[in-house]
Protein backbone atom coordinates (compact mmCIF):
# COMPACT_ATOMS: atom_id res chain seq x y z
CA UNK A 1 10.70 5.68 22.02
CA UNK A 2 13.53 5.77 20.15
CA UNK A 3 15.52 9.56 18.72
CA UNK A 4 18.71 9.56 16.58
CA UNK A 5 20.27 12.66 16.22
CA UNK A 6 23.95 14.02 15.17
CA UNK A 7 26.67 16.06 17.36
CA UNK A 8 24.91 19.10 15.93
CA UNK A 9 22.05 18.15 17.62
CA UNK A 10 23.74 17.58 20.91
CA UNK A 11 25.61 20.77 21.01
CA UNK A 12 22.37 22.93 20.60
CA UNK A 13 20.93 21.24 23.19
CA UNK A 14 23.70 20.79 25.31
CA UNK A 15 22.49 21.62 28.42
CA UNK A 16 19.91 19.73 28.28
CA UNK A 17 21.96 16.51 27.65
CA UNK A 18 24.39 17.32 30.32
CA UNK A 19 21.09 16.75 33.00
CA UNK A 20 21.42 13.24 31.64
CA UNK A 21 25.04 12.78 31.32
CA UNK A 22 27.26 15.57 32.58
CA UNK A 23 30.59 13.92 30.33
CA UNK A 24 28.53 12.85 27.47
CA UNK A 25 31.13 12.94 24.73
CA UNK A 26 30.94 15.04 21.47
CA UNK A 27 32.37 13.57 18.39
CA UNK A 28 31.64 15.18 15.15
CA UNK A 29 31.04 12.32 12.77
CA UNK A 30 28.83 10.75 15.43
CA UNK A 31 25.48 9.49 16.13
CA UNK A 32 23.54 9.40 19.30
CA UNK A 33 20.61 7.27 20.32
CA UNK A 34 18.50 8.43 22.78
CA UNK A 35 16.25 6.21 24.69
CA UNK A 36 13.05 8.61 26.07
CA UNK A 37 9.71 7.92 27.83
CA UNK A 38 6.83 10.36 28.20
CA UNK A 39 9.81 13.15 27.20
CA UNK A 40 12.22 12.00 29.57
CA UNK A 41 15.84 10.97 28.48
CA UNK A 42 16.47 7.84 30.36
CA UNK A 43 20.18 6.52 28.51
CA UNK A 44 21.87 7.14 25.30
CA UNK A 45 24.37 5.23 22.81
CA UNK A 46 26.96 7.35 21.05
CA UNK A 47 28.29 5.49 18.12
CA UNK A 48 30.76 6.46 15.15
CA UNK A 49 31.07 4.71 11.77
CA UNK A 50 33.99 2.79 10.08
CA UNK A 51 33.21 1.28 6.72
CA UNK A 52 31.25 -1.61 7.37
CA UNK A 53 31.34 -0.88 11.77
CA UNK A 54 29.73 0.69 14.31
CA UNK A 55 32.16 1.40 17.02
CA UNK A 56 30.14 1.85 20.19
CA UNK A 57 31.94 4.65 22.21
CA UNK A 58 29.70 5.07 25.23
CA UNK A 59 26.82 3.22 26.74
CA UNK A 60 24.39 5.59 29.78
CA UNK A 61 21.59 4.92 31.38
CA UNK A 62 20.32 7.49 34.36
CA UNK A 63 21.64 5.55 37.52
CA UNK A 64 17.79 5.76 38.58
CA UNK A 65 16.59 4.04 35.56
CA UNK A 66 18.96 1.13 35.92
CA UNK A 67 17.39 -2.03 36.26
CA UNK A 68 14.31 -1.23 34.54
CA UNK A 69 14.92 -2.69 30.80
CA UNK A 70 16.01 0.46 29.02
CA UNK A 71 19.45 -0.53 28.60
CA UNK A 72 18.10 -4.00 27.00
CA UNK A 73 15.96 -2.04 24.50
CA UNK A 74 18.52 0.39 23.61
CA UNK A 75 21.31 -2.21 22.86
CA UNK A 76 18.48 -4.49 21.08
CA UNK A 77 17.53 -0.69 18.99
CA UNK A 78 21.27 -0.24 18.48
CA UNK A 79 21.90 -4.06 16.84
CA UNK A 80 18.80 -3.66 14.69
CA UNK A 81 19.42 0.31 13.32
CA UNK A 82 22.97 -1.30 12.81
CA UNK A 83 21.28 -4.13 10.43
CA UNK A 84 19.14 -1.89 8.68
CA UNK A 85 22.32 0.38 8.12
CA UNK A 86 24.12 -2.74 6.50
CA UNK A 87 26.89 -2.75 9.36
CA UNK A 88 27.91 -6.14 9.67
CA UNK A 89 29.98 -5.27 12.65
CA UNK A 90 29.14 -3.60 16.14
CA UNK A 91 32.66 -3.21 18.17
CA UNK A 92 32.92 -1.93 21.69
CA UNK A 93 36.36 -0.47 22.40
CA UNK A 94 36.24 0.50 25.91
CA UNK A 95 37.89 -0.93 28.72
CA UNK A 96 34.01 -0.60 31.33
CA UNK A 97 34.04 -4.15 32.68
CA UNK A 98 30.18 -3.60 33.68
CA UNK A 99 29.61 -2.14 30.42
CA UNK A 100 31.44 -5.58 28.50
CA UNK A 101 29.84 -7.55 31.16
CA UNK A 102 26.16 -6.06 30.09
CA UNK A 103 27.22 -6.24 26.57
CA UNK A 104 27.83 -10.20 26.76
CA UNK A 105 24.14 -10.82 27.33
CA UNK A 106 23.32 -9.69 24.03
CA UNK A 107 25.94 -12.14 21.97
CA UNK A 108 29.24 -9.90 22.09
CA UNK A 109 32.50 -11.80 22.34
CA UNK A 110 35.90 -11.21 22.63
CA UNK A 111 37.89 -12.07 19.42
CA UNK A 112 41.47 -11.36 18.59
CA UNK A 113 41.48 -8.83 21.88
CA UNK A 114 37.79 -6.82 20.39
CA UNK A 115 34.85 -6.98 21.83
CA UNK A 116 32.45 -7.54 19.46
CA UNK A 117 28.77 -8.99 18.00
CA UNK A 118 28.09 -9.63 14.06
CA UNK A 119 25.22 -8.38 13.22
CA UNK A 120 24.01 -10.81 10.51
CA UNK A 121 20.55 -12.46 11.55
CA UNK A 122 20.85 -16.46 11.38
CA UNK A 123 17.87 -17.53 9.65
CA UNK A 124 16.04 -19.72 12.02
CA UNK A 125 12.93 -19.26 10.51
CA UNK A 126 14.06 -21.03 7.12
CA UNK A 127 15.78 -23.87 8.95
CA UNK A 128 12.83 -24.73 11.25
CA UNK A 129 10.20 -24.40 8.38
CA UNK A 130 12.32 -26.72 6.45
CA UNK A 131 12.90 -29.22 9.16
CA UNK A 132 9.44 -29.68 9.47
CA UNK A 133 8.37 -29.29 6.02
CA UNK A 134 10.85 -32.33 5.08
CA UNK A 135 9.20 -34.41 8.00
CA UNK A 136 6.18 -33.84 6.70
CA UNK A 137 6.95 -35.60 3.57
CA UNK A 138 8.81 -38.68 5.08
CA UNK A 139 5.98 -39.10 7.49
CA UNK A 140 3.01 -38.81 5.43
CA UNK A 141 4.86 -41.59 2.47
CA UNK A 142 5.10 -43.68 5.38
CA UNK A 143 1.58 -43.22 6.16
CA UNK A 144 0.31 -43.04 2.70
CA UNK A 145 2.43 -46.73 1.92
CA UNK A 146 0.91 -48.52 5.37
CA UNK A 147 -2.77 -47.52 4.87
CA UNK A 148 -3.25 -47.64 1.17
CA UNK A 149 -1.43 -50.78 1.44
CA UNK A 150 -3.04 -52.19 4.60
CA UNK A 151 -6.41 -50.99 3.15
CA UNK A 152 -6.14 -52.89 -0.09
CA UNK A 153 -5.10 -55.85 1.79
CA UNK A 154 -8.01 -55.48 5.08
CA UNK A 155 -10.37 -54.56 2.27
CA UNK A 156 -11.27 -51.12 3.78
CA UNK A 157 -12.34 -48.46 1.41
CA UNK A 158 -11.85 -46.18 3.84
CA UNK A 159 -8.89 -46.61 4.84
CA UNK A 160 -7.62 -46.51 1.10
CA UNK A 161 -9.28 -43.02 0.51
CA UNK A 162 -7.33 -41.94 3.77
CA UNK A 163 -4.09 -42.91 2.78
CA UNK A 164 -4.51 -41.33 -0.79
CA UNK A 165 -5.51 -38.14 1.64
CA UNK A 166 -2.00 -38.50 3.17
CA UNK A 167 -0.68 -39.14 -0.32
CA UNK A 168 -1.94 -35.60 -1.57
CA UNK A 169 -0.28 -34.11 1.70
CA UNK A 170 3.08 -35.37 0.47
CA UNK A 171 2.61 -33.01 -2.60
CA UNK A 172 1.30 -29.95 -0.31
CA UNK A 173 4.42 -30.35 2.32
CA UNK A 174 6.65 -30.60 -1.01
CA UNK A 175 5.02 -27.33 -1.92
CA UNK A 176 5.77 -25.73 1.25
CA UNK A 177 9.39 -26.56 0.76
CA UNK A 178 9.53 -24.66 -2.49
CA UNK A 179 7.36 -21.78 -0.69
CA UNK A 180 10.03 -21.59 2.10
CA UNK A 181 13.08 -21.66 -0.33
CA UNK A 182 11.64 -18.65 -2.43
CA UNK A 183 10.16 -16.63 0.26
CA UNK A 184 13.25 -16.71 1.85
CA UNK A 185 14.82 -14.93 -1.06
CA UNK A 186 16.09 -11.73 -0.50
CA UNK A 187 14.66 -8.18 -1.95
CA UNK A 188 15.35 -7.35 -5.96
CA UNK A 189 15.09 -4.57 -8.36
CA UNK A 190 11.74 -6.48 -9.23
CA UNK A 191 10.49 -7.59 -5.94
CA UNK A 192 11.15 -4.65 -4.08
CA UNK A 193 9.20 -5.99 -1.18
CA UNK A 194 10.95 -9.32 -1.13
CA UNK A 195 8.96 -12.42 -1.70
CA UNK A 196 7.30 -13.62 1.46
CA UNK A 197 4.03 -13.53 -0.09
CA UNK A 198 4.85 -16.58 -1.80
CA UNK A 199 3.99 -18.52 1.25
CA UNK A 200 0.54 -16.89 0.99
CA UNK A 201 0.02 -18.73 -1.94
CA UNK A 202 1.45 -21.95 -1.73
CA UNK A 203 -1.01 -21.86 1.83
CA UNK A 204 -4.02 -21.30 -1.22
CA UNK A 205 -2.94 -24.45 -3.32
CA UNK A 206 -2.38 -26.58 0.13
CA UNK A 207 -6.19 -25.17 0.53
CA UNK A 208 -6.77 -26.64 -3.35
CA UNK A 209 -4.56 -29.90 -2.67
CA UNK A 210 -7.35 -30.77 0.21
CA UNK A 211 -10.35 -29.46 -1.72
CA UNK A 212 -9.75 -32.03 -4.23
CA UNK A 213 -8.82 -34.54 -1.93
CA UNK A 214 -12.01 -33.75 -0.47
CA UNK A 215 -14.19 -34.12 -3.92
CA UNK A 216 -12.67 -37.37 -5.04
CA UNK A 217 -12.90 -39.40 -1.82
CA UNK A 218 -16.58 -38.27 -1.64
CA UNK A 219 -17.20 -38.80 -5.29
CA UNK A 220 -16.21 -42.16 -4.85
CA UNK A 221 -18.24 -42.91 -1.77
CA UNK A 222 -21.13 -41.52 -3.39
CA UNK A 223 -20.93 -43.10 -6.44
CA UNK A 224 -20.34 -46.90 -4.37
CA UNK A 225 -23.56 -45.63 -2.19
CA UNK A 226 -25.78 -44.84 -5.46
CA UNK A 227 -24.01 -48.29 -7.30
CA UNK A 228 -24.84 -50.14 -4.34
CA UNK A 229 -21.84 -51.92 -4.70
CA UNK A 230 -21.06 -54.71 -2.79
CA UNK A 231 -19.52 -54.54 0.24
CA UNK A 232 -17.36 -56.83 1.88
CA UNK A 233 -16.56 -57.04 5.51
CA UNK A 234 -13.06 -55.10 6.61
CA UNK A 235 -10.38 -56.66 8.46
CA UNK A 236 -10.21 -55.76 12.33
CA UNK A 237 -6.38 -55.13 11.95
CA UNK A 238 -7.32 -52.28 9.61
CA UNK A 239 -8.04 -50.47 13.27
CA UNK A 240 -4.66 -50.12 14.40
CA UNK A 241 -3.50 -48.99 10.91
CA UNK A 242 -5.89 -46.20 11.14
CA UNK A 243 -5.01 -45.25 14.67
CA UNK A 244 -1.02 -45.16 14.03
CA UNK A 245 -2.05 -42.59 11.62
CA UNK A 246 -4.49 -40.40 14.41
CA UNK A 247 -1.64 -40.42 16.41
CA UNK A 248 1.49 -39.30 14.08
CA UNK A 249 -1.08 -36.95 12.18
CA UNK A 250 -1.74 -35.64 15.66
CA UNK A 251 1.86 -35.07 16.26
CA UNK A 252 2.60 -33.47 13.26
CA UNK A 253 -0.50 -30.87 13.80
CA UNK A 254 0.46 -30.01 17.15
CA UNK A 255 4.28 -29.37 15.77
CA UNK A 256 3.33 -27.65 12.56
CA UNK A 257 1.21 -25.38 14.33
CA UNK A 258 3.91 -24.38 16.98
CA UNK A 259 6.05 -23.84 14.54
CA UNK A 260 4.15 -21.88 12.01
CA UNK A 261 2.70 -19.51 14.70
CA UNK A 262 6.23 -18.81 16.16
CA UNK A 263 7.47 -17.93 12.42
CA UNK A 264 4.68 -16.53 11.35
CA UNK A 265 4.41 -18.79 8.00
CA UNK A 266 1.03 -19.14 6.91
CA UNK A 267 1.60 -21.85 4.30
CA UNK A 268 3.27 -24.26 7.32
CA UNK A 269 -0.10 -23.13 9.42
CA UNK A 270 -2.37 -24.30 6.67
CA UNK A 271 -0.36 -27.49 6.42
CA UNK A 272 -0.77 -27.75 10.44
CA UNK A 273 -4.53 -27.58 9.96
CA UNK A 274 -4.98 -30.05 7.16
CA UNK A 275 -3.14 -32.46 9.65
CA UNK A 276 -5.53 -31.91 12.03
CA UNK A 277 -8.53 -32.75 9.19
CA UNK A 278 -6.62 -35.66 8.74
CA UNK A 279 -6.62 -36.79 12.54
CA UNK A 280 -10.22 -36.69 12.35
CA UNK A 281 -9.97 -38.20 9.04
CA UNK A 282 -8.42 -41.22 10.86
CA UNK A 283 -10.46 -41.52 13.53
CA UNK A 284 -13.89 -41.42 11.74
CA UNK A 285 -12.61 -44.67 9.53
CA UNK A 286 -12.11 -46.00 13.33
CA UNK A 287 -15.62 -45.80 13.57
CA UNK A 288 -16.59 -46.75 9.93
CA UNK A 289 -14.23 -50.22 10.11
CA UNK A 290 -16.54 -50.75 13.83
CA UNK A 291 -19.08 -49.86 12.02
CA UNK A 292 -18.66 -52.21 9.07
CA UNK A 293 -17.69 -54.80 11.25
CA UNK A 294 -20.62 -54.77 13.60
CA UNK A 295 -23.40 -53.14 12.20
CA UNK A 296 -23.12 -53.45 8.33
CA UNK A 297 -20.52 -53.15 5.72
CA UNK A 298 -22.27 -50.14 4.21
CA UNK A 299 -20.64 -47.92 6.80
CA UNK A 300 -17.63 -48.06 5.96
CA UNK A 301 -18.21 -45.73 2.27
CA UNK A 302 -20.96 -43.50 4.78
CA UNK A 303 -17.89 -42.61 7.14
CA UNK A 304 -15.73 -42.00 4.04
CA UNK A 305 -18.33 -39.47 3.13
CA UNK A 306 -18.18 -37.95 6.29
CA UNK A 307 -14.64 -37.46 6.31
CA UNK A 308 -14.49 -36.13 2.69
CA UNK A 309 -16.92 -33.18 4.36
CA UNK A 310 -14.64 -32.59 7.19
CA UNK A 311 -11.90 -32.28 4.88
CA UNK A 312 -13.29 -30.31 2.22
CA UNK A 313 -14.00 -27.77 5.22
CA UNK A 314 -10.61 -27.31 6.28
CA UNK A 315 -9.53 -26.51 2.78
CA UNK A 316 -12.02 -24.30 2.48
CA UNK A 317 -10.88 -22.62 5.70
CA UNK A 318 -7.56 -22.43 4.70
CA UNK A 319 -8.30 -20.75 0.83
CA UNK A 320 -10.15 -17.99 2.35
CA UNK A 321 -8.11 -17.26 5.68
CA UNK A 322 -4.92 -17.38 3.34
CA UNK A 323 -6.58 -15.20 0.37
CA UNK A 324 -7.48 -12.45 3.25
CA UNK A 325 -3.60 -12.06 3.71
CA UNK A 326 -3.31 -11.85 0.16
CA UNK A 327 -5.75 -9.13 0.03
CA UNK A 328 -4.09 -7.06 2.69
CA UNK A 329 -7.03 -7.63 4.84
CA UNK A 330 -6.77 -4.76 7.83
CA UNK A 331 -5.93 -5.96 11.46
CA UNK A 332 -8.31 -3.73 13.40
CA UNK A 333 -6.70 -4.58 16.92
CA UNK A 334 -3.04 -4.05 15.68
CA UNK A 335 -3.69 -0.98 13.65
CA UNK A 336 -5.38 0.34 17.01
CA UNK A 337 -2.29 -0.63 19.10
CA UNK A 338 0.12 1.50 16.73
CA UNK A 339 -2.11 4.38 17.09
CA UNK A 340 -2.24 4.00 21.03
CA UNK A 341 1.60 3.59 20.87
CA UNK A 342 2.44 7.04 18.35
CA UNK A 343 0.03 8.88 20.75
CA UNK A 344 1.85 7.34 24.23
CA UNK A 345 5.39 7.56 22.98
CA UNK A 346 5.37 10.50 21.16
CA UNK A 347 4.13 14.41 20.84
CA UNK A 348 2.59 13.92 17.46
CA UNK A 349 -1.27 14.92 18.32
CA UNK A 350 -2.92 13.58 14.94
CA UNK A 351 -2.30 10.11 12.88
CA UNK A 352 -4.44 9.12 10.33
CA UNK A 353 -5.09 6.73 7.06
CA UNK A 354 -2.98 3.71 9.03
CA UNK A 355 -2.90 1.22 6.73
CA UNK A 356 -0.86 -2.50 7.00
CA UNK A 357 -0.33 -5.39 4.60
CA UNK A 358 1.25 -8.65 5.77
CA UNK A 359 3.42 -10.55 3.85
CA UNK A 360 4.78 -13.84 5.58
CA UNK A 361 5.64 -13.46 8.69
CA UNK A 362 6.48 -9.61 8.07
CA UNK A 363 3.99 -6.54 8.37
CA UNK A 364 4.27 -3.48 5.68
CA UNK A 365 2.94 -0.43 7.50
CA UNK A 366 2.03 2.93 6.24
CA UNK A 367 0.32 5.95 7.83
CA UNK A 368 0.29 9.63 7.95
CA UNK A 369 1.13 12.27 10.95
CA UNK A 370 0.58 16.39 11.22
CA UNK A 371 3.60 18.17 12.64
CA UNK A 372 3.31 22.15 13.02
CA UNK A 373 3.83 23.79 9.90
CA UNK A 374 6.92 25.41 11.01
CA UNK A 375 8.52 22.25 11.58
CA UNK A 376 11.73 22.04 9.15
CA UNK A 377 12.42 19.59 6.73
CA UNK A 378 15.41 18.29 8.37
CA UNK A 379 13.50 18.26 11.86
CA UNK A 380 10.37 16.51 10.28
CA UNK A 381 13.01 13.63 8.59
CA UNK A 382 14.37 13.57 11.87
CA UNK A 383 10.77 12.52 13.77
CA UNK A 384 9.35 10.26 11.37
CA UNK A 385 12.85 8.40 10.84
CA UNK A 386 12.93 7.62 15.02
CA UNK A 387 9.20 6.83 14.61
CA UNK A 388 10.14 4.36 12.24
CA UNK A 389 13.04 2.73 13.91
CA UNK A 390 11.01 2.74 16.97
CA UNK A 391 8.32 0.70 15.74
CA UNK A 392 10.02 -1.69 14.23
CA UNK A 393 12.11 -2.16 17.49
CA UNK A 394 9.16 -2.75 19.48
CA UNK A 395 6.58 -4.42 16.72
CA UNK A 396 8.98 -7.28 15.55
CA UNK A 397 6.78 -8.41 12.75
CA UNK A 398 7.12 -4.60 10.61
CA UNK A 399 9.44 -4.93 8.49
CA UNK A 400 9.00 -1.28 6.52
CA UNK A 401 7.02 1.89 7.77
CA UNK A 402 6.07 4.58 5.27
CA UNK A 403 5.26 7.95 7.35
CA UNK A 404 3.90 10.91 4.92
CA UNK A 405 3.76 14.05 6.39
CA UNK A 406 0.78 16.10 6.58
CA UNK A 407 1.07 19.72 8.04
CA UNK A 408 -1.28 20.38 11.40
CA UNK A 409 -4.47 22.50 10.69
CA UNK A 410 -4.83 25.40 12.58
């Protein structure tokens, strides 16, 4: 847990501060972030503002509580309150060599005789979603070319419907790029939230691209089986086309997947799971071309049946997981884990009406606490605004918490 109070605050409670540091200094214009656990000071960070700076003037942790991680989550506090407060610069002035030495682990350099970090995040997120996003498109022409090609030529129906499959993901991954460039756009006047949601629903129309994928492969496999069309024997070679494409689509699930769970991007998870329809897309016109070859012809438009199921339930899957985000479907388990964590970290003795909504990879979360009815304005402000910073230190994916303040019943 996480308090930020001003010198004011220090000098009323000076005694008590001096038990954790007996030179703690006092400047007036300062601010001072205390680290505590179960009530206990453990460290602090006195800081002072200049224009667009925080100048870091002293860095404590209790000698006893060295070594234990509090100094790591009060610097990693301090770097993100100095984001939120638009400070694009956090300078250390002092001349501690442990203190520059600890410092170093979190990014700060030396630079024209300053020690310093910047605090402006590098967007990681946007570059790895777009990496993969763009191989996703090369890959899946490439695949699309060889099997509608090598189909037409091997005379495997199958294989044809599976490389218009990979066709349709070129148009869902080229969706995903747009999703990624606009959700990546920062807050406005009109999308005070920002616009992360927009990978929600580019996830739905990946969802729609392999829904329709799914109808028209299986309309056409139907309407050959009711036709009884003729069916002519596939070329063996049409194999190996088929299991070049388990193997990359395989690949690219596994990938996608990593990636979209570590960024928290929906639309790139969808994408991972339609590549994983299509590995088993691949694999069952394995079996249809043996099929064909040895048994009869016929089962080569049966197994492209079959696979038009398999991937019309993926994109089913996807449409409703993705619309449950969109309708700020409630996380029981995390919702529980912020209660647990107000009532552990904390002496507020009642939160209710917790509510979250995600929104990319970011979590809007709102919720109300009692505080004695004595409590002051400026002392309330003061509780709820740690409360906030101190979630979002510790839950990386909440972005914004809204704390109303309810007065405690007697």
């Amino acid at each position: 847990m996480y308090n930020i109070v001003d010198a004011d605050d220090i000098k009323k409670d000076i005694t008590e501060y001096e038990k954790l540091d007996k030179t703690i200094p006092i400047f007036d214009d300062a601010e001072y972030i205390i680290a505590e656990c179960d009530g206990d000071k453990k460290g602090y960070i006195a800081v002072t503002e200049k224009g667009n700076k925080f100048i870091l003037e002293k860095l404590f942790i209790k000698k006893e509580e060295r070594y234990k991680a509090y100094g790591s989550k009060l610097v990693n506090f301090f770097i993100n309150y100095a984001r939120k407060s638009k400070k694009d610069v956090i300078i250390y002035e002092g001349e501690d060599k442990k203190i520059k030495s600890f410092l170093r682990k979190f990014g700060f350099k030396e630079i024209k005789g300053k020690f310093l970090i910047e605090t402006v995040e590098k967007d990681s997120r946007k570059k790895e979603g777009v990496f993969v996003a763009l191989g996703s498109v090369f890959l899946n022409i490439f695949l699309a070319g060889i099997k509608i090609f090598g189909g037409v030529k091997g005379k495997s129906n199958a294989l044809v419907a599976d490389g218009f499959n990979s066709l349709s993901d070129v148009v869902s991954s080229a969706a995903i790029l747009l999703g990624i460039h606009f959700s990546n756009m920062p807050e406005d006047e009109d999308h005070p939230y920002g616009h992360e949601k927009i990978e929600s629903i580019i996830g739905i129309m990946v969802g729609l691209f392999v829904v329709i994928t799914a109808f028209e492969i299986g309309r056409g496999a139907v309407t050959d089986l009711l036709k009884g069309v003729p069916k002519t024997m596939p070329s063996f070679s049409t194999i190996y086309l088929a299991l070049i494409s388990a193997a990359v689509k395989y690949g690219m699930y596994f990938y996608k997947m990593k990636v979209g769970k570590a960024t928290k991007n929906v639309a790139l998870i969808a994408d991972a799971r339609d590549s994983k329809s299509d590995v088993f897309s691949s694999l069952g016109v394995i079996i249809g071309i043996l099929l064909s070859i040895y048994v009869s012809p016929i089962f080569d438009t049966v197994v492209s049946l079959i696979v038009a199921a398999l991937i019309l339930k993926e994109g089913l899957s996807t449409i409703f997981e993705t619309s449950n985000i969109i309708l700020d479907k409630q996380e029981e388990d995390f919702i529980k884990e912020i209660e647990e964590y107000i009532y552990n970290n904390t002496d507020i003795k009642n939160v209710h009406e917790i509510y979250m909504r995600r929104s990319g990879d970011k979590i809007f979360l709102s919720f109300h606490i009692r505080l004695d009815k004595n409590t002051t304005v400026y002392k309330a402000h003061h509780i709820s605004d740690a409360l906030e910073q101190s979630i979002m230190m510790d839950f990386k994916e909440v972005k914004e918490v809204m704390i109303h303040i309810d007065y405690l019943m007697d």
